[in-house]
PDB file of N, CA and C in Angstrom:
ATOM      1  N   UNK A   1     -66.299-238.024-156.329  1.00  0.00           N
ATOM      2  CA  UNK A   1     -67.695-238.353-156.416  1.00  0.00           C
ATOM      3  C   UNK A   1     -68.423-237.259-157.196  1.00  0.00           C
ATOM      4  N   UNK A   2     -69.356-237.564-157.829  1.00  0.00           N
ATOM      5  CA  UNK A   2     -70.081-236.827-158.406  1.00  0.00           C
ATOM      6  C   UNK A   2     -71.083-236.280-157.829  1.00  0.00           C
ATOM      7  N   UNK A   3     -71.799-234.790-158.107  1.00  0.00           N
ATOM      8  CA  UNK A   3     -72.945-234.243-157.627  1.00  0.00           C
ATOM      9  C   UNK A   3     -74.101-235.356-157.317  1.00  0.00           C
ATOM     10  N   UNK A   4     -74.508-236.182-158.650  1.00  0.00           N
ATOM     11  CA  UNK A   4     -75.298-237.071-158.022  1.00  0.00           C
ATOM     12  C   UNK A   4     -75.323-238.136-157.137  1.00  0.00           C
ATOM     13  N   UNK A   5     -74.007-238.332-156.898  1.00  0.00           N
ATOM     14  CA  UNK A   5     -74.102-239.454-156.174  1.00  0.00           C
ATOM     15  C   UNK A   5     -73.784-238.766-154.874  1.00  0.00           C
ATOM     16  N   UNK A   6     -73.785-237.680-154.581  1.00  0.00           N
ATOM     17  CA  UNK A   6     -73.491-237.102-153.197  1.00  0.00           C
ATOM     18  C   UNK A   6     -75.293-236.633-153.031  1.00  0.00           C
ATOM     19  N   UNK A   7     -75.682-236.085-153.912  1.00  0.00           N
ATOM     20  CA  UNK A   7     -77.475-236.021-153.655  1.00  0.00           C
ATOM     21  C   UNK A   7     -77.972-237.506-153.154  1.00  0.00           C
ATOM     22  N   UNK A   8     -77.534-238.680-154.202  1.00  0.00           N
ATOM     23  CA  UNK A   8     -78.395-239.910-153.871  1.00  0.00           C
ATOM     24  C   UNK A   8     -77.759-240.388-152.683  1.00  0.00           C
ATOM     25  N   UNK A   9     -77.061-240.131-151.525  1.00  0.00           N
ATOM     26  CA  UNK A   9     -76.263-240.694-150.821  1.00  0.00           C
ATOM     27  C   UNK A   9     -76.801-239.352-149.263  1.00  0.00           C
ATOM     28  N   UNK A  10     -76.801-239.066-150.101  1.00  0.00           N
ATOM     29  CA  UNK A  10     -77.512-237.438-148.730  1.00  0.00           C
ATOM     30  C   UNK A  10     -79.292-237.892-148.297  1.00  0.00           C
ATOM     31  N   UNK A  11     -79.789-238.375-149.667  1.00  0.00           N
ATOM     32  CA  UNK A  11     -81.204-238.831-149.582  1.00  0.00           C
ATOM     33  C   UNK A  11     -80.986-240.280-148.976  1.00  0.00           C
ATOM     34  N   UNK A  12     -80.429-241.039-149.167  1.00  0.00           N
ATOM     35  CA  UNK A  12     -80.524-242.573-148.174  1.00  0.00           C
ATOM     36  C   UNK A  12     -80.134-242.124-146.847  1.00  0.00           C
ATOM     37  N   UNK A  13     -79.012-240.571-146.291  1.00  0.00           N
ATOM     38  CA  UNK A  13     -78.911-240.961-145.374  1.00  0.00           C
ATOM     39  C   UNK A  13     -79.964-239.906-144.221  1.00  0.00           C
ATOM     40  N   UNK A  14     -80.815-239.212-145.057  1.00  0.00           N
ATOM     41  CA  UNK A  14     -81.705-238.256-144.638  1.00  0.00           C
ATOM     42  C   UNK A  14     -83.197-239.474-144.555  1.00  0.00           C
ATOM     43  N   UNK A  15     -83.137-240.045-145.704  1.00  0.00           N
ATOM     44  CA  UNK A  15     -84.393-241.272-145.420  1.00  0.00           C
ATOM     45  C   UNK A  15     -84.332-241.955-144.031  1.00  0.00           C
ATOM     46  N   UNK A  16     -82.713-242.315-143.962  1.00  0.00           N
ATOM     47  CA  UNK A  16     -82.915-243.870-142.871  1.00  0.00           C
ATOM     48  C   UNK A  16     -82.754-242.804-141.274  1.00  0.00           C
ATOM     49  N   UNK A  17     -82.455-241.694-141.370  1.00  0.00           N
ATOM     50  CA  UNK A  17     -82.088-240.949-140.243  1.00  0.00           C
ATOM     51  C   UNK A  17     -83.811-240.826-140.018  1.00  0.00           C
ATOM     52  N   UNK A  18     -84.833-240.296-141.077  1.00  0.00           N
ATOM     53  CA  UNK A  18     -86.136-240.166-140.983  1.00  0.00           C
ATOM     54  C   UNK A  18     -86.808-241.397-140.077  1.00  0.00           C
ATOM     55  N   UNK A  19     -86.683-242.568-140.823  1.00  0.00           N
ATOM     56  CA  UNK A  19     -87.346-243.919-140.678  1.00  0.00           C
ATOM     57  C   UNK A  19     -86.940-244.540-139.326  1.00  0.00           C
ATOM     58  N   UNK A  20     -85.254-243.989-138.466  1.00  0.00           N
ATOM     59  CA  UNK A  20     -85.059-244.541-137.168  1.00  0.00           C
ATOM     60  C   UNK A  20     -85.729-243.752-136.549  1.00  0.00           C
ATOM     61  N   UNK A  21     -86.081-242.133-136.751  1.00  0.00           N
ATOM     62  CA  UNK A  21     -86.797-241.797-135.960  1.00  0.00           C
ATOM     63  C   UNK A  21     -87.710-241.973-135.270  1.00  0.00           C
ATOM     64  N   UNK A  22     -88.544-242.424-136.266  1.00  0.00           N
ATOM     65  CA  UNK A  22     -90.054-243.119-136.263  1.00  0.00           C
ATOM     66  C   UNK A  22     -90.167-244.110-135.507  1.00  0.00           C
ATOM     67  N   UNK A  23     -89.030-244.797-135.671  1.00  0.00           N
ATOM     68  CA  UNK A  23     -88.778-246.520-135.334  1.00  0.00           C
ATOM     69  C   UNK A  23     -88.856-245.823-133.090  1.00  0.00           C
ATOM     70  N   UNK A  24     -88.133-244.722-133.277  1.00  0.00           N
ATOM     71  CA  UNK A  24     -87.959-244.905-131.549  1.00  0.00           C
ATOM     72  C   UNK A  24     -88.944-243.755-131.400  1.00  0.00           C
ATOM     73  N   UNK A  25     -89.817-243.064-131.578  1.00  0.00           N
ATOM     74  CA  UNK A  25     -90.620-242.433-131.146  1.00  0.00           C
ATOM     75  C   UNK A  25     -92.270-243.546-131.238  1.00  0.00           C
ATOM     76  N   UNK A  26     -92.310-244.586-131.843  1.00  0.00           N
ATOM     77  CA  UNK A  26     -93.383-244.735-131.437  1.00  0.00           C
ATOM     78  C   UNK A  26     -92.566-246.070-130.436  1.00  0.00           C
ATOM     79  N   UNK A  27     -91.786-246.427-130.006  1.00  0.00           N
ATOM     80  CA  UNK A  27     -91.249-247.207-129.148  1.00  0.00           C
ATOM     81  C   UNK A  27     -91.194-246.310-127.884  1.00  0.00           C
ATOM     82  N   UNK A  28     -90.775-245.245-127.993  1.00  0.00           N
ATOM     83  CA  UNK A  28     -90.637-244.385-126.578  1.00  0.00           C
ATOM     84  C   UNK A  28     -91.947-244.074-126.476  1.00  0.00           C
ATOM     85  N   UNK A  29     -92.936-244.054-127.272  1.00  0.00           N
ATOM     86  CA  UNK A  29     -94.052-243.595-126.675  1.00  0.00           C
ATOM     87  C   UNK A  29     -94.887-245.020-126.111  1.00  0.00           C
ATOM     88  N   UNK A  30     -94.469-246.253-126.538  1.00  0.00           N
ATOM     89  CA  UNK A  30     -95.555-247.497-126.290  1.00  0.00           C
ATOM     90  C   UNK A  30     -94.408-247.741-124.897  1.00  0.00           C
ATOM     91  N   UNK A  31     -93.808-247.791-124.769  1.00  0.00           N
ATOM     92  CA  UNK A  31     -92.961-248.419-123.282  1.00  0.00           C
ATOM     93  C   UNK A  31     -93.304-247.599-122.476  1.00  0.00           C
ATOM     94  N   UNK A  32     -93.459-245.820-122.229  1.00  0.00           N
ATOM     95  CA  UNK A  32     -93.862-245.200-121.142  1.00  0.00           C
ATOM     96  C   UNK A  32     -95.079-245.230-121.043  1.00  0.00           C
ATOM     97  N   UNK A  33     -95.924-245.525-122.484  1.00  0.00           N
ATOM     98  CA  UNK A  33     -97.566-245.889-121.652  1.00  0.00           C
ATOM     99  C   UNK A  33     -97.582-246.719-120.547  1.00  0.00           C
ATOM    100  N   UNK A  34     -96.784-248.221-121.072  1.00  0.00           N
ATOM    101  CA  UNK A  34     -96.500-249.761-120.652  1.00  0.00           C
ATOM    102  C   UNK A  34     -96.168-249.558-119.288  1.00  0.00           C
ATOM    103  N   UNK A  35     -95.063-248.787-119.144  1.00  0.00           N
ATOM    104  CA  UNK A  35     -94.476-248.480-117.673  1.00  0.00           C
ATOM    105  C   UNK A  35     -95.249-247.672-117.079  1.00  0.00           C
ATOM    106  N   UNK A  36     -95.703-247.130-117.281  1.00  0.00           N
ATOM    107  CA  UNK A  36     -96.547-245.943-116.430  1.00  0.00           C
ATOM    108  C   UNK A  36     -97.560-246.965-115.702  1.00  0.00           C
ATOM    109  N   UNK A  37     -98.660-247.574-116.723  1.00  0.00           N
ATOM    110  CA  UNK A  37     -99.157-248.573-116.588  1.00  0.00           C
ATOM    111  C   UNK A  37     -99.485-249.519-115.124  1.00  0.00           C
ATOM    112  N   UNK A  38     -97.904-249.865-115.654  1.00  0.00           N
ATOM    113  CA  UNK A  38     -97.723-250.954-114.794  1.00  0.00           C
ATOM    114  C   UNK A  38     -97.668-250.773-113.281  1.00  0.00           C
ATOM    115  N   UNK A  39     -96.376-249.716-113.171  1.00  0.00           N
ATOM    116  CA  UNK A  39     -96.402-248.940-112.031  1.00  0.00           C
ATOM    117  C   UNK A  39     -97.483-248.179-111.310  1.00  0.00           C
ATOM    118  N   UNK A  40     -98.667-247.461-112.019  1.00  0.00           N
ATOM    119  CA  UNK A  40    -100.026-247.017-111.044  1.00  0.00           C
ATOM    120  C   UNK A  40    -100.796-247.976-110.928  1.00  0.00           C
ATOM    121  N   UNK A  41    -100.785-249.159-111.527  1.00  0.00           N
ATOM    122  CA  UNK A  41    -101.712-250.688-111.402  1.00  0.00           C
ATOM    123  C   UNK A  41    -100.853-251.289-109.948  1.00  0.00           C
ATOM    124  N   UNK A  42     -99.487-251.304-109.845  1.00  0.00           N
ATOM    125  CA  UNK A  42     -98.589-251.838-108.552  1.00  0.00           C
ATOM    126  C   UNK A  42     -99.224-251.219-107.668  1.00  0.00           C
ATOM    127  N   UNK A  43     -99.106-250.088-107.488  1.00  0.00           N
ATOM    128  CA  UNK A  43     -99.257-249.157-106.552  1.00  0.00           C
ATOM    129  C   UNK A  43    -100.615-248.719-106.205  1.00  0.00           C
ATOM    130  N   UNK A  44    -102.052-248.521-106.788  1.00  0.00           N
ATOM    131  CA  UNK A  44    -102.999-248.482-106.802  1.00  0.00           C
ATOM    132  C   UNK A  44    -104.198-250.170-106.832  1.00  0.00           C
ATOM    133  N   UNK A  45    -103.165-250.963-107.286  1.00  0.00           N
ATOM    134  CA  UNK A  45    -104.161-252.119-107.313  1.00  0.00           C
ATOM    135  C   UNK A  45    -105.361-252.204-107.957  1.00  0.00           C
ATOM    136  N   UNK A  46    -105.027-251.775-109.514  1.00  0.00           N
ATOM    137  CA  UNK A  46    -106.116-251.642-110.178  1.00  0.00           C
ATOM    138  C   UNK A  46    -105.767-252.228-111.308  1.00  0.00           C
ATOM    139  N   UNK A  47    -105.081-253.689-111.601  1.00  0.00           N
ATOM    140  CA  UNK A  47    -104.264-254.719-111.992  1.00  0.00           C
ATOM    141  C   UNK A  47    -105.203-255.308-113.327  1.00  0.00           C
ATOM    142  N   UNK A  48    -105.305-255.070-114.488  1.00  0.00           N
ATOM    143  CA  UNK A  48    -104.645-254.758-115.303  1.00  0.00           C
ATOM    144  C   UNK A  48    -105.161-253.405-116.012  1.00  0.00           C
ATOM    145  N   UNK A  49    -106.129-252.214-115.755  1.00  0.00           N
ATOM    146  CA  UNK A  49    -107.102-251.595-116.219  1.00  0.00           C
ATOM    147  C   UNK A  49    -105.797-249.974-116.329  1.00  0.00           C
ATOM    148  N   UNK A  50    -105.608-249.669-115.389  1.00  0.00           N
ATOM    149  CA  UNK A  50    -104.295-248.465-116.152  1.00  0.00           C
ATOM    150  C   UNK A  50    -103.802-249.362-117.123  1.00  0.00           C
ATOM    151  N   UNK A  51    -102.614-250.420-117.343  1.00  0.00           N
ATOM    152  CA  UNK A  51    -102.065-250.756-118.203  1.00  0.00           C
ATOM    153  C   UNK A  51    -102.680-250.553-119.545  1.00  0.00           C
ATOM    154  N   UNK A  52    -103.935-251.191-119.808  1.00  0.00           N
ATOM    155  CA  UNK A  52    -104.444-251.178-120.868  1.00  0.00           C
ATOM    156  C   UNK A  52    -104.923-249.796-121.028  1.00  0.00           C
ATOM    157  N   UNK A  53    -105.414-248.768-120.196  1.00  0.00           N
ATOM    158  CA  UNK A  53    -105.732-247.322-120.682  1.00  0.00           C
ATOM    159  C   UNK A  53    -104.340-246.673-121.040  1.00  0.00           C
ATOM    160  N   UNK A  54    -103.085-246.627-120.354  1.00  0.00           N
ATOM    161  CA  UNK A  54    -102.207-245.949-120.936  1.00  0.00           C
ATOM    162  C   UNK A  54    -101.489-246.526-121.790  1.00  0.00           C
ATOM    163  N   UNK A  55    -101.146-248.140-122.315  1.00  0.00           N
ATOM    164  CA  UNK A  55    -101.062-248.654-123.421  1.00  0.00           C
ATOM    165  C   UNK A  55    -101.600-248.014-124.994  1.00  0.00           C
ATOM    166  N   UNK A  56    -103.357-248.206-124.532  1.00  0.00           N
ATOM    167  CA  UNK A  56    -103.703-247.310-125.736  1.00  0.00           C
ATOM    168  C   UNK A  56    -103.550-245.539-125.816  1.00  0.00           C
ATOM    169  N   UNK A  57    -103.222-245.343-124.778  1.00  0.00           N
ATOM    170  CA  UNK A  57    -102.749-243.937-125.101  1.00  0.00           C
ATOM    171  C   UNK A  57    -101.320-243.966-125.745  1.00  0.00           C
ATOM    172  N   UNK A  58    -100.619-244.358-125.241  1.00  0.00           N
ATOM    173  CA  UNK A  58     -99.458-244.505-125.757  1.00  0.00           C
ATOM    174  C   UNK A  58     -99.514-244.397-127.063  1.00  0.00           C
ATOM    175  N   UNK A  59    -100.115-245.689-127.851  1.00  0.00           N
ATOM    176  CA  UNK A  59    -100.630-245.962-129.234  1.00  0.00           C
ATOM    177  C   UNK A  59    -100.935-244.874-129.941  1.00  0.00           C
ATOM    178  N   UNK A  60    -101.845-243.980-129.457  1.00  0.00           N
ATOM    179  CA  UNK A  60    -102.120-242.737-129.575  1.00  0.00           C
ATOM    180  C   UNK A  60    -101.294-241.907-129.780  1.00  0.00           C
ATOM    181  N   UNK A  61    -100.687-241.412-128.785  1.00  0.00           N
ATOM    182  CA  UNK A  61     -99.713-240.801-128.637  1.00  0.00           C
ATOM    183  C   UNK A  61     -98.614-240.823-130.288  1.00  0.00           C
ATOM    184  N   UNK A  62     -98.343-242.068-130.026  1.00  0.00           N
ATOM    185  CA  UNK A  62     -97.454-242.252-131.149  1.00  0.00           C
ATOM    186  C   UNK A  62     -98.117-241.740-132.769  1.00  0.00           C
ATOM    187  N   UNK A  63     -99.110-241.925-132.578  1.00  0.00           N
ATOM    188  CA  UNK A  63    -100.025-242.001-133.874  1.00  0.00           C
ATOM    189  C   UNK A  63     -99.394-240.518-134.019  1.00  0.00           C
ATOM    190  N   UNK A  64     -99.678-240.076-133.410  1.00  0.00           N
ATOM    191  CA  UNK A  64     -99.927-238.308-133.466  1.00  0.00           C
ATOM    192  C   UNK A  64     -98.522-237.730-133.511  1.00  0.00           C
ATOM    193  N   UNK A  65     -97.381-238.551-133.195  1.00  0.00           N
ATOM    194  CA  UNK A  65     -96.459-238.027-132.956  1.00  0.00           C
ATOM    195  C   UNK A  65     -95.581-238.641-134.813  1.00  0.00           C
ATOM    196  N   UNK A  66     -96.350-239.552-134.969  1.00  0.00           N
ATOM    197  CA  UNK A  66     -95.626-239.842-136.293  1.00  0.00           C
ATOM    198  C   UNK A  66     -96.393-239.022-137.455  1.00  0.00           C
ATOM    199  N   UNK A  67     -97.596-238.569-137.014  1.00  0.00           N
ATOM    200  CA  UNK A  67     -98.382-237.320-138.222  1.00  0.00           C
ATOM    201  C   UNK A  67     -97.526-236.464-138.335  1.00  0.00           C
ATOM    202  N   UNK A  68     -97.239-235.394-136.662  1.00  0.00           N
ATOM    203  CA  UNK A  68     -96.917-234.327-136.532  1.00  0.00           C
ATOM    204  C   UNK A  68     -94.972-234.945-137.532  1.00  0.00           C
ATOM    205  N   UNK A  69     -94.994-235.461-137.146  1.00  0.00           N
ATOM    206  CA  UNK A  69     -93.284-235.761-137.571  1.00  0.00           C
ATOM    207  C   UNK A  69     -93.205-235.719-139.646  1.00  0.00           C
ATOM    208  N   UNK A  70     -93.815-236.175-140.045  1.00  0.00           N
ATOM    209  CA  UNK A  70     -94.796-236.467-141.199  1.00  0.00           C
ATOM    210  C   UNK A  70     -95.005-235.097-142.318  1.00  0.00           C
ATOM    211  N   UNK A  71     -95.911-234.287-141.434  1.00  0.00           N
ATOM    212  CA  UNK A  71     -96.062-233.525-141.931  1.00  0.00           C
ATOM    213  C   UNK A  71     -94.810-231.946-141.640  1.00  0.00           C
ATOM    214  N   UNK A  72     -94.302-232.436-140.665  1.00  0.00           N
ATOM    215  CA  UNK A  72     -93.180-231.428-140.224  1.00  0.00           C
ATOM    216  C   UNK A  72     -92.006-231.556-141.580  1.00  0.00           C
ATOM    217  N   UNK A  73     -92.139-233.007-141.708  1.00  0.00           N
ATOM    218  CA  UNK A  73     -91.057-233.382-143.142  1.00  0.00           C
ATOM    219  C   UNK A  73     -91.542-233.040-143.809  1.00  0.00           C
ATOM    220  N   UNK A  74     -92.639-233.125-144.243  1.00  0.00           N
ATOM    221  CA  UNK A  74     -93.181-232.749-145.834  1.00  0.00           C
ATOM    222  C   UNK A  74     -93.143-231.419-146.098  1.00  0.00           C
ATOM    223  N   UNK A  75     -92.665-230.350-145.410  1.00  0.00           N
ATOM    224  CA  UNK A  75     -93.048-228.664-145.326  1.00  0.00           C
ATOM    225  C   UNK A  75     -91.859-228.231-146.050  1.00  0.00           C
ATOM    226  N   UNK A  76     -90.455-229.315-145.683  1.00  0.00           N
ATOM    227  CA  UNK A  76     -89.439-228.924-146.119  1.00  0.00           C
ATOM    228  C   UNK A  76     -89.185-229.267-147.508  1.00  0.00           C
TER     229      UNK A  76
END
């Protein structure tokens, strides 16, 4: 193989390693809002009003976690 094709082959697999990241950090962050949620709404009886506050945190969460991820890549 050649130099370039070991560069262009290092970059698809540094891209898609990037892009699953993303894919499960804003998934791990929207399911433990979801669950959290759900579980202090069970248990507190405050049916559906946590869900929807830690839902959008979650959302949040992720937002911030795909900047910080973002700009952590771009430094390198």
């Amino acid at each position: 193989m050649t130099k370039k094709k070991k560069k262009s082959r290092s970059n698809i697999v540094r891209a898609l390693s990037f892009s699953s990241q993303i894919a499960f950090t804003i998934a791990a962050c929207i399911f433990i809002g979801v669950f959290s949620g759900k579980l202090l709404d069970s248990l507190l009886g405050t049916s559906p009003w946590l869900l929807l506050i830690l839902s959008l945190l979650g959302m949040a969460a992720a937002f911030r976690a795909i900047f910080a991820l973002g700009k952590r890549n771009g430094d390198k």
